[in-house]
N, C-alpha and C. Protein backbone atom coordinates (compact mmCIF):
# COMPACT_ATOMS: atom_id res chain seq x y z
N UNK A 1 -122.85 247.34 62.95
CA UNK A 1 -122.85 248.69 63.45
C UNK A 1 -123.43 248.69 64.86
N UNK A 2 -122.84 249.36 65.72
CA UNK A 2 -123.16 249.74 66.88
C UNK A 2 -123.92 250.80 67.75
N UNK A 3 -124.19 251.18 68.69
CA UNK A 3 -124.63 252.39 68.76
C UNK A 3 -124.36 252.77 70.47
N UNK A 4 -123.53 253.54 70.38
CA UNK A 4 -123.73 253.65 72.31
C UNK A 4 -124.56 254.84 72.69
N UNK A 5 -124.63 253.69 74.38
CA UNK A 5 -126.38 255.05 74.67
C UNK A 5 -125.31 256.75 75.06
N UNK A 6 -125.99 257.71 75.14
CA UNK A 6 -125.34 259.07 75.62
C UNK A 6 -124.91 258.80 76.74
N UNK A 7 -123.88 259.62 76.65
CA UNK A 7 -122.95 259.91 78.00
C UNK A 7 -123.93 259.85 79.85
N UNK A 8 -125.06 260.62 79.06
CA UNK A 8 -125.84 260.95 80.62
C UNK A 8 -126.15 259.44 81.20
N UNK A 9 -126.78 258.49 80.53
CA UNK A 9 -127.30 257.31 80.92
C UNK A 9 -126.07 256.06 80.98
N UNK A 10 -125.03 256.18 81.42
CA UNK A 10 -123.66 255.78 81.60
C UNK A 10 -123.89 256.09 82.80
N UNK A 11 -123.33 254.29 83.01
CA UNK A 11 -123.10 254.55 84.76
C UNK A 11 -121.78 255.60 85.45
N UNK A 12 -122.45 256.20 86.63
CA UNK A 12 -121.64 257.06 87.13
C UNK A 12 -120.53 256.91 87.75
N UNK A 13 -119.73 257.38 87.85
CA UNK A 13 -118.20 256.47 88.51
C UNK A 13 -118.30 256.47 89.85
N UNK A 14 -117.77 255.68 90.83
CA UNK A 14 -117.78 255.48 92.47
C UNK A 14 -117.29 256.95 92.39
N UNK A 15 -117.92 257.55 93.53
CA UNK A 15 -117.36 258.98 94.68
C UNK A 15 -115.94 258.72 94.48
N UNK A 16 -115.44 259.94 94.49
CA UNK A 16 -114.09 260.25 94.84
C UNK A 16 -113.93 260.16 95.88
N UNK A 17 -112.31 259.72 96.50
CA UNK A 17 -112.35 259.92 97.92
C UNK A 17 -112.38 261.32 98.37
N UNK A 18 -112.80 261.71 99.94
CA UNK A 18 -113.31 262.75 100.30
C UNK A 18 -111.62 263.62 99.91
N UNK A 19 -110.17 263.35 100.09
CA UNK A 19 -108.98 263.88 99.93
C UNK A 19 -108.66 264.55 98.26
N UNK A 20 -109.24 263.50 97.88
CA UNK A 20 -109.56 264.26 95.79
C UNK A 20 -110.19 265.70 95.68
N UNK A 21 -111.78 264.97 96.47
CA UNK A 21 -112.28 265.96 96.13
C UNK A 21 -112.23 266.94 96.63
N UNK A 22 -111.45 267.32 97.89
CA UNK A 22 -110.98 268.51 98.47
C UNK A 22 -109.99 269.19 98.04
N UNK A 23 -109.06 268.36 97.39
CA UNK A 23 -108.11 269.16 96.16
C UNK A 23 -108.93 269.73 95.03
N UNK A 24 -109.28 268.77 94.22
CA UNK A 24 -110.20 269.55 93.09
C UNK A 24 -110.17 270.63 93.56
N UNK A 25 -111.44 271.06 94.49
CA UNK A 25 -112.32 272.16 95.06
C UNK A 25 -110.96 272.85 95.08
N UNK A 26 -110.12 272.91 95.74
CA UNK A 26 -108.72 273.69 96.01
C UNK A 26 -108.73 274.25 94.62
N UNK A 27 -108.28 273.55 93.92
CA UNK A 27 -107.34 273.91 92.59
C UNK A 27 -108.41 274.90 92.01
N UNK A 28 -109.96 274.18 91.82
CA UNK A 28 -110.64 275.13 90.86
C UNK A 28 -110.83 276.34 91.31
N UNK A 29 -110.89 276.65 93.06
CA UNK A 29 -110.53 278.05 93.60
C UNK A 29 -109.68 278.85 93.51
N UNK A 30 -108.85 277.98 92.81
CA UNK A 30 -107.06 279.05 92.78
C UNK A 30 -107.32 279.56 91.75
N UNK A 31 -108.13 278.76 90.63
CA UNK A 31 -108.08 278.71 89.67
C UNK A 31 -109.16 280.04 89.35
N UNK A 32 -109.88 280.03 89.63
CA UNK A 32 -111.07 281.18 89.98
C UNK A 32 -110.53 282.54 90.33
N UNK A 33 -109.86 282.44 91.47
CA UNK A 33 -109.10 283.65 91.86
C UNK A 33 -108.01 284.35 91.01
N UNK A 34 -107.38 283.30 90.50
CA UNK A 34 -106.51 283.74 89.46
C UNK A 34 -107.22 284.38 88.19
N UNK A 35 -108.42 284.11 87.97
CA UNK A 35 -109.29 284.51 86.38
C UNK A 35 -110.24 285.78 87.29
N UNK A 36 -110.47 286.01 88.82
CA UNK A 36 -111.16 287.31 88.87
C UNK A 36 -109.82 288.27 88.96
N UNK A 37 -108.58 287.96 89.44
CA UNK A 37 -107.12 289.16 89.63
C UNK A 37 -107.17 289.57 88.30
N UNK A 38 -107.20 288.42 86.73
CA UNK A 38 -106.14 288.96 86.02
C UNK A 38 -107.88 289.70 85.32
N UNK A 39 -109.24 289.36 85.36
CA UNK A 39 -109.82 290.21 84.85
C UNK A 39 -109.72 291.77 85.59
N UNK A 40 -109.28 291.57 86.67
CA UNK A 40 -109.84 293.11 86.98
C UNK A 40 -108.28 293.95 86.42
N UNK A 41 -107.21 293.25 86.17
CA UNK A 41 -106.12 293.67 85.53
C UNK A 41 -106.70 294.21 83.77
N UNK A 42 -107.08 293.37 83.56
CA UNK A 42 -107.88 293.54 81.71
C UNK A 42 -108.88 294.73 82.10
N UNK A 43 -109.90 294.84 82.72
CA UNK A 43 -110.42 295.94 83.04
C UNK A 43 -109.86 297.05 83.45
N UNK A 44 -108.69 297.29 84.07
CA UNK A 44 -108.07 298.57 84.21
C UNK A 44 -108.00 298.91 82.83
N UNK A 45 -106.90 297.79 82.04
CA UNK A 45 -106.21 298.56 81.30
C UNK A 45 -107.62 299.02 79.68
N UNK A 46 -108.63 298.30 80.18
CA UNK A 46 -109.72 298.64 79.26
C UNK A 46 -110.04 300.06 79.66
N UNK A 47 -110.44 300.65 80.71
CA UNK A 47 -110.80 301.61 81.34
C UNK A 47 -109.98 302.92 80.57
N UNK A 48 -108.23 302.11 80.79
CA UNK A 48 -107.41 303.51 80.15
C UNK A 48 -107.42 303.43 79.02
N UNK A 49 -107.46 302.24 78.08
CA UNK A 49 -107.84 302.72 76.69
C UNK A 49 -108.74 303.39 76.47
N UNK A 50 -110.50 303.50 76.86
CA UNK A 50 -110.97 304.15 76.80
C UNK A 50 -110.95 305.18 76.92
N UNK A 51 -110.47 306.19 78.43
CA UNK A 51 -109.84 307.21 78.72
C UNK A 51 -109.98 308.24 77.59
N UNK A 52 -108.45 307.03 77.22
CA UNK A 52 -107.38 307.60 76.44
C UNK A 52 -108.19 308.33 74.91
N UNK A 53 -108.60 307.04 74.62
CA UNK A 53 -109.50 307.49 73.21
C UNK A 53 -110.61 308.33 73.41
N UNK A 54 -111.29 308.81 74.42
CA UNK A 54 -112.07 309.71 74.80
C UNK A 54 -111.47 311.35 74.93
N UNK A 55 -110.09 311.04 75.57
CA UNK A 55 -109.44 312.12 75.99
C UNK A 55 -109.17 312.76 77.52
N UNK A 56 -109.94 312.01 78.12
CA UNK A 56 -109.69 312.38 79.48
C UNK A 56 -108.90 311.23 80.53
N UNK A 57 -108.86 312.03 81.31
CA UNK A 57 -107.87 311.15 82.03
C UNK A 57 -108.58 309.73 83.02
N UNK A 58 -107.87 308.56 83.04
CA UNK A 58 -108.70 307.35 83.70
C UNK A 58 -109.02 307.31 85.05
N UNK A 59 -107.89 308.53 85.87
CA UNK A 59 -108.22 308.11 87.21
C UNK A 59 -108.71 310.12 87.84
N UNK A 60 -108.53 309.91 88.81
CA UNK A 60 -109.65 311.15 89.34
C UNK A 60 -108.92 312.46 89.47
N UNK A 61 -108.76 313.75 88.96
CA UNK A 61 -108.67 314.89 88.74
C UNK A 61 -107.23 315.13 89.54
N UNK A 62 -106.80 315.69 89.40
CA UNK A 62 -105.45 315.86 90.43
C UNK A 62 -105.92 317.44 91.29
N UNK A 63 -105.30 317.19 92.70
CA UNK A 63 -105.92 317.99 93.66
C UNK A 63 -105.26 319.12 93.70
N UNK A 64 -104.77 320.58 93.78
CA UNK A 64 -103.81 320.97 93.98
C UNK A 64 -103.13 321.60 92.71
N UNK A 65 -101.65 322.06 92.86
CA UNK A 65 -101.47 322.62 92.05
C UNK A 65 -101.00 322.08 90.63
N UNK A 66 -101.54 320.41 90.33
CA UNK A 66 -101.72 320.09 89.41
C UNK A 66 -102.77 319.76 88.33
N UNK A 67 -103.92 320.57 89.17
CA UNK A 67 -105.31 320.75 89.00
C UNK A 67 -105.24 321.55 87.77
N UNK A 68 -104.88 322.56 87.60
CA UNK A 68 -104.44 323.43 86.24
C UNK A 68 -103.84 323.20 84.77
N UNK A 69 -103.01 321.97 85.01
CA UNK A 69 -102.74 321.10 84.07
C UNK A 69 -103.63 320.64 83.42
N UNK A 70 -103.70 319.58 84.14
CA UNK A 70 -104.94 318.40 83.76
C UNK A 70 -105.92 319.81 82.90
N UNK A 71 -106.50 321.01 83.74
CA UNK A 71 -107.91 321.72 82.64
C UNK A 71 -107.21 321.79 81.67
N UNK A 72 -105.92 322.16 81.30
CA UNK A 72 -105.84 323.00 80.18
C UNK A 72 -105.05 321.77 78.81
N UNK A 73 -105.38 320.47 79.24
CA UNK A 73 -105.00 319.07 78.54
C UNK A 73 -105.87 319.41 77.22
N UNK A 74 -105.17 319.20 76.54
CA UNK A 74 -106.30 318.97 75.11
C UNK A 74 -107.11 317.77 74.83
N UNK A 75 -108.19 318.02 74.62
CA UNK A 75 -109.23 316.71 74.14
C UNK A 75 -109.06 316.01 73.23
N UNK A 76 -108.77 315.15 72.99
CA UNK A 76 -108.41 314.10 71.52
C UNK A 76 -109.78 313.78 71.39
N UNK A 77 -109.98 313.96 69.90
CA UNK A 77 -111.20 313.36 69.30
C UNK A 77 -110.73 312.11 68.32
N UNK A 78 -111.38 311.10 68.59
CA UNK A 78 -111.15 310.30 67.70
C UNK A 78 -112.18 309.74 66.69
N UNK A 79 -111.81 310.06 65.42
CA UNK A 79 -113.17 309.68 64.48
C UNK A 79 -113.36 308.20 65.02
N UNK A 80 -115.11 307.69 64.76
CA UNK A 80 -115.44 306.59 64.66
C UNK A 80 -114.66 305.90 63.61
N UNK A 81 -114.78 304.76 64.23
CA UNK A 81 -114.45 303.80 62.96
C UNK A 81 -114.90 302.36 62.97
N UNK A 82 -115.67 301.88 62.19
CA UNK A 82 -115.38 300.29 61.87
C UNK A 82 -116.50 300.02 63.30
N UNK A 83 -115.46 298.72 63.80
CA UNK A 83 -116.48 297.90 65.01
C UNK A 83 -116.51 299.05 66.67
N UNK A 84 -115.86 300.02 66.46
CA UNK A 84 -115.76 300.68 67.78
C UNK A 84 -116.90 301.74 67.47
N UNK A 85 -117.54 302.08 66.55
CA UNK A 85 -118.77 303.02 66.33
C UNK A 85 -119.76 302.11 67.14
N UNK A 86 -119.60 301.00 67.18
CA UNK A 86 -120.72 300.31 67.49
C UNK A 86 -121.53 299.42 66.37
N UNK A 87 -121.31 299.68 64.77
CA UNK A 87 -121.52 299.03 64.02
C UNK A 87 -121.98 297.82 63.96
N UNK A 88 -122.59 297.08 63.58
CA UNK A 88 -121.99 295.57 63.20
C UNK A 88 -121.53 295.29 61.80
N UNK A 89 -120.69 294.20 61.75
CA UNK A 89 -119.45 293.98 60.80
C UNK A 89 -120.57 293.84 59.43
N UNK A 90 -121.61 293.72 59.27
CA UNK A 90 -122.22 293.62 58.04
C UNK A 90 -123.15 294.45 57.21
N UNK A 91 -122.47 295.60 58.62
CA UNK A 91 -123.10 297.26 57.70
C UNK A 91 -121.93 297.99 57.63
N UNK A 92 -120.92 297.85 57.66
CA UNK A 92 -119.75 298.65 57.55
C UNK A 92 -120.17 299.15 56.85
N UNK A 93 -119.68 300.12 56.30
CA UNK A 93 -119.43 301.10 54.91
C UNK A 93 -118.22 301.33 55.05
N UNK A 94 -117.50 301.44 53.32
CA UNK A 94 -115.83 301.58 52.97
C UNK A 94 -116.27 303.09 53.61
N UNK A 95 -114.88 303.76 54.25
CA UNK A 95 -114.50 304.89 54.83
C UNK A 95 -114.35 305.82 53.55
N UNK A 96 -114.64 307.28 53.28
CA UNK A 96 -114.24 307.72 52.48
C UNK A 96 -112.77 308.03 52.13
N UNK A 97 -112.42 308.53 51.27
CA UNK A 97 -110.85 309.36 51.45
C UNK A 97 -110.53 310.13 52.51
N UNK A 98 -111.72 311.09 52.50
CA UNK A 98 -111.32 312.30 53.44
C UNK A 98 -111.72 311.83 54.78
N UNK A 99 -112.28 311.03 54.88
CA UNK A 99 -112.46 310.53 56.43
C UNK A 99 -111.20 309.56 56.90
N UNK A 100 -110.67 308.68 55.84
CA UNK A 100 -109.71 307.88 55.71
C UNK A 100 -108.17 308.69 56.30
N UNK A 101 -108.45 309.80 55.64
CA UNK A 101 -107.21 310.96 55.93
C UNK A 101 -106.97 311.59 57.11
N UNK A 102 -108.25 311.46 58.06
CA UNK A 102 -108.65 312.09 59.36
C UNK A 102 -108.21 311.15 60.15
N UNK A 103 -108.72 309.95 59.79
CA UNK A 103 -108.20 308.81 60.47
C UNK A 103 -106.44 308.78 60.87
N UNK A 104 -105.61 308.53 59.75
CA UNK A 104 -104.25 308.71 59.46
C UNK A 104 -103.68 310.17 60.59
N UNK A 105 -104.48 311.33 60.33
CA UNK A 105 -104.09 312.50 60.53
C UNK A 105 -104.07 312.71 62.12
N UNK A 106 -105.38 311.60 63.15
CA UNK A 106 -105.67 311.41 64.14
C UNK A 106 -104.17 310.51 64.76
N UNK A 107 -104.08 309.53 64.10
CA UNK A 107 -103.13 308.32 64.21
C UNK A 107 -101.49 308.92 64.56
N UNK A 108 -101.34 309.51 63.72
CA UNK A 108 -99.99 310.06 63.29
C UNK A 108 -99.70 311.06 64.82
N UNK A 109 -101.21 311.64 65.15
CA UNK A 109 -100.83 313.21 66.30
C UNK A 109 -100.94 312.00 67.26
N UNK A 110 -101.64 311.24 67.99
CA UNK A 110 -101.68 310.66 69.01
C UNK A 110 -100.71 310.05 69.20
N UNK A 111 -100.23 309.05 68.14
CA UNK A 111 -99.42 307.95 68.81
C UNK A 111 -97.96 308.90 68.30
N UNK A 112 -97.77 310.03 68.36
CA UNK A 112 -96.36 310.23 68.52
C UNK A 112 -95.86 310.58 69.66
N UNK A 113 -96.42 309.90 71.00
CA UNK A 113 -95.61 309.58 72.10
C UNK A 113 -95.80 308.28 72.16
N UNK A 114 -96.38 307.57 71.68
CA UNK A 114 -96.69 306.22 71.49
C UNK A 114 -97.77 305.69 72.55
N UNK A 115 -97.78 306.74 73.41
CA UNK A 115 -99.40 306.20 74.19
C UNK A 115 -100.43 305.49 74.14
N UNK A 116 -100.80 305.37 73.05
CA UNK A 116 -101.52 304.67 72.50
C UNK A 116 -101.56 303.46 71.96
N UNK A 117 -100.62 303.30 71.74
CA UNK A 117 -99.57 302.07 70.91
C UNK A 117 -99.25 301.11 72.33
N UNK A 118 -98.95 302.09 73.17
CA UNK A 118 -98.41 301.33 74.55
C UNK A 118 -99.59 300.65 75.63
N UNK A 119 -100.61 301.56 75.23
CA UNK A 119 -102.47 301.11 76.05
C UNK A 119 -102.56 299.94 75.16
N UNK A 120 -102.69 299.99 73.72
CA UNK A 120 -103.06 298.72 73.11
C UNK A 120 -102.26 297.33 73.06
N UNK A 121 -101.39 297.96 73.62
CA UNK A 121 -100.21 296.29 74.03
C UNK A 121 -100.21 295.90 74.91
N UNK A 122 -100.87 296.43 75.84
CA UNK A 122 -100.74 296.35 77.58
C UNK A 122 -102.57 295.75 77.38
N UNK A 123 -103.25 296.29 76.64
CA UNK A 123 -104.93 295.99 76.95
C UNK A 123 -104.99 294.30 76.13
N UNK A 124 -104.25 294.04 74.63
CA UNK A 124 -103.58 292.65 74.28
C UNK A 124 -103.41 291.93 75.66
N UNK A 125 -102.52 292.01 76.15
CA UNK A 125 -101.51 291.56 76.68
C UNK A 125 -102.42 290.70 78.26
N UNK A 126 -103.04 291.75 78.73
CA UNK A 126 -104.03 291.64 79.69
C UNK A 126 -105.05 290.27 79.42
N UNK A 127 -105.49 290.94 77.94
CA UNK A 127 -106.82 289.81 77.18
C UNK A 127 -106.23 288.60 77.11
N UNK A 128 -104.87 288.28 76.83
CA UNK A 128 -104.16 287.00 76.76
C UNK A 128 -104.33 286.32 77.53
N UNK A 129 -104.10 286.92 78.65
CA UNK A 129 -103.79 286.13 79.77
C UNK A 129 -105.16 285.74 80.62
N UNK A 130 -106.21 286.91 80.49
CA UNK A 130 -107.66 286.11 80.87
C UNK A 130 -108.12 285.48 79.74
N UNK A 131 -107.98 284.89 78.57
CA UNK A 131 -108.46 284.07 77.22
C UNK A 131 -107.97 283.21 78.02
N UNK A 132 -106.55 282.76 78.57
CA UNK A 132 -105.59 281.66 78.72
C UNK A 132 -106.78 280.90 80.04
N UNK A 133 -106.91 281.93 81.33
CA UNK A 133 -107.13 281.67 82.83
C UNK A 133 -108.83 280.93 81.82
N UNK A 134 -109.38 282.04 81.38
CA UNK A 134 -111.02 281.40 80.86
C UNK A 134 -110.73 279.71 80.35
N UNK A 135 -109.83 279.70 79.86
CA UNK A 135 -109.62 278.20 78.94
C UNK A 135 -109.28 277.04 80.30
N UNK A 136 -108.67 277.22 80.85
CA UNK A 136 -108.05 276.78 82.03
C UNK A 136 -109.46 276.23 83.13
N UNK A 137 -110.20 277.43 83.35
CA UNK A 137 -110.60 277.43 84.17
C UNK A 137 -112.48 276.76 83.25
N UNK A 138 -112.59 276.11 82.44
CA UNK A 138 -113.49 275.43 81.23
C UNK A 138 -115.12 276.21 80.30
N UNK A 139 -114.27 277.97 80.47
CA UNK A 139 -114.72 278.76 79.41
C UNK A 139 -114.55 278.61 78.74
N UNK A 140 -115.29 278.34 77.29
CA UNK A 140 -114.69 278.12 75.70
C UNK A 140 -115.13 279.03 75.13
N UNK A 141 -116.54 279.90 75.91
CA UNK A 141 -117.26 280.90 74.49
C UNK A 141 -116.70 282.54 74.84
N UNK A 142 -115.54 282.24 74.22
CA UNK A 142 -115.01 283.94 73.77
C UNK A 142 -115.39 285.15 73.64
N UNK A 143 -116.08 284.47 72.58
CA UNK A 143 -117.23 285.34 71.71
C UNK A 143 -117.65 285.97 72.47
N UNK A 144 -118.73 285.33 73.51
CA UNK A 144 -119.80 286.31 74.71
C UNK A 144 -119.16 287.06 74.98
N UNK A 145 -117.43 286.93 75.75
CA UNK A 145 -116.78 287.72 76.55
C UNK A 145 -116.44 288.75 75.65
N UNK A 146 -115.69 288.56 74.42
CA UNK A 146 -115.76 290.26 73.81
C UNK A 146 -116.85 290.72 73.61
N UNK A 147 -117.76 290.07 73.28
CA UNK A 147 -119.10 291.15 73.23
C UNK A 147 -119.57 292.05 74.38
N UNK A 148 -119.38 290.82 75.82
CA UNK A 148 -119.71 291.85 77.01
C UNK A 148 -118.93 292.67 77.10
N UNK A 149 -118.23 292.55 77.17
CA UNK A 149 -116.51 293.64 77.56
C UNK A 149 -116.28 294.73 75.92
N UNK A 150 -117.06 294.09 75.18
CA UNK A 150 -116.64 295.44 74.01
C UNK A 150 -115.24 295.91 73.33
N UNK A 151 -114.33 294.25 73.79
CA UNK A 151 -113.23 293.80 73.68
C UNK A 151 -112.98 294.87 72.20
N UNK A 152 -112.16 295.87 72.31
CA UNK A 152 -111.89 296.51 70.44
C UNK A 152 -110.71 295.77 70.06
N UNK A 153 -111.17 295.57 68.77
CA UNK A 153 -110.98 294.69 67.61
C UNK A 153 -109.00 294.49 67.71
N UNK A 154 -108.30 296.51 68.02
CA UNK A 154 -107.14 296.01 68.14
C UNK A 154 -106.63 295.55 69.27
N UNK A 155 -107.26 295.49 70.54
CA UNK A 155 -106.70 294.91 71.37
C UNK A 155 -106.50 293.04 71.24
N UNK A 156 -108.12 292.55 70.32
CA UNK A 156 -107.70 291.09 69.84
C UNK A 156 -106.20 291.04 69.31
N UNK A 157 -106.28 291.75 68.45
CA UNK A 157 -105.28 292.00 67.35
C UNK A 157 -103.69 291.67 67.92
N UNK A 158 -103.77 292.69 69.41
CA UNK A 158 -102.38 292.19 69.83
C UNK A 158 -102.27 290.90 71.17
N UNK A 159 -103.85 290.19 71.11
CA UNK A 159 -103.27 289.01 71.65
C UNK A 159 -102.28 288.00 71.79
N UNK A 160 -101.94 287.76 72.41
CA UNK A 160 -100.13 286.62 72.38
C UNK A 160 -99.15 287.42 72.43
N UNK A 161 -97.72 286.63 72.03
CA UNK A 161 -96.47 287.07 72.56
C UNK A 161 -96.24 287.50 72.13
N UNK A 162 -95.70 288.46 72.91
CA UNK A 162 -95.06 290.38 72.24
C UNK A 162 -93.56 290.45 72.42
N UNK A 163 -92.75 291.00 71.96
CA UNK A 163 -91.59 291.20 72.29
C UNK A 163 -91.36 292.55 73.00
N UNK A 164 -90.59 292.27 73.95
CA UNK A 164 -90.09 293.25 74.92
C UNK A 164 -88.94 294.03 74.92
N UNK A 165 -89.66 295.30 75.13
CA UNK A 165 -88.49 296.65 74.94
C UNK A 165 -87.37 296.38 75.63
């Protein structure tokens, strides 16, 4: 039986030539830039889910004579639920019926323009593609990132390939 010493106390490899390592540096900058574009893309479309599930609108009041609109918009309330109350997953409580029914009753009025349906495929869709740039770029812990970001549960849900209208 053998035993090799750790990685750290392994001799270090000769310098790269100075032309390597000026690529590297290149690539991992592209690479960087590409993971701050597509987060601030995932953050929009986080912003309008929120909005949306709040009820108000994501971007700033309309000036003019579409100012009147926008007041007289109805507020969507959306019951809590599950991991978006803020919960954690090991105090849930089963939903009752009649809260269960509110839920459904919420579901059914909102997404019959599909708005909602269409924020959560687009806020997926977004998360994909910074999960992909994070992996790329030698993020592995996920985890942290939905926790900071407050990633909701269905936007995981529609991570990966979607089919197109």
């Amino acid at each position: 039986m053998s035993l090799r010493p750790p990685r750290i106390l392994a001799p270090k490899p000769a310098d790269k030539d100075p032309l390597t390592a000026a690529l590297e540096h290149e690539v991992l900058a592209e690479k960087m830039s590409t993971y701050g574009r597509l987060l601030k893309r995932f953050e929009e479309t986080l912003v309008a889910l929120r909005a949306y599930e709040q009820g108000v609108s994501p971007e700033r009041p309309p000036i003019g004579r579409d100012a009147s609109a926008n007041a007289r918009r109805p507020v969507r309330v959306r019951p809590p639920t599950g991991l978006a109350s803020g919960q954690p997953e090991d105090r849930l409580q089963p939903a009752s019926e009649a809260s269960g029914t509110a839920v459904s009753e919420y579901n059914q009025a909102a997404d019959s323009n599909g708005e909602y349906e269409t924020l959560i495929t687009a806020a997926g869709e977004a998360l994909w593609h910074v999960v992909i740039q994070r992996d790329l770029c030698g993020f592995r812990r996920h985890d942290l990132f939905f926790a900071e970001y407050q990633v909701p549960a269905a936007a995981r849900l529609r991570m990966g390939l979607t089919a197109r209208k």
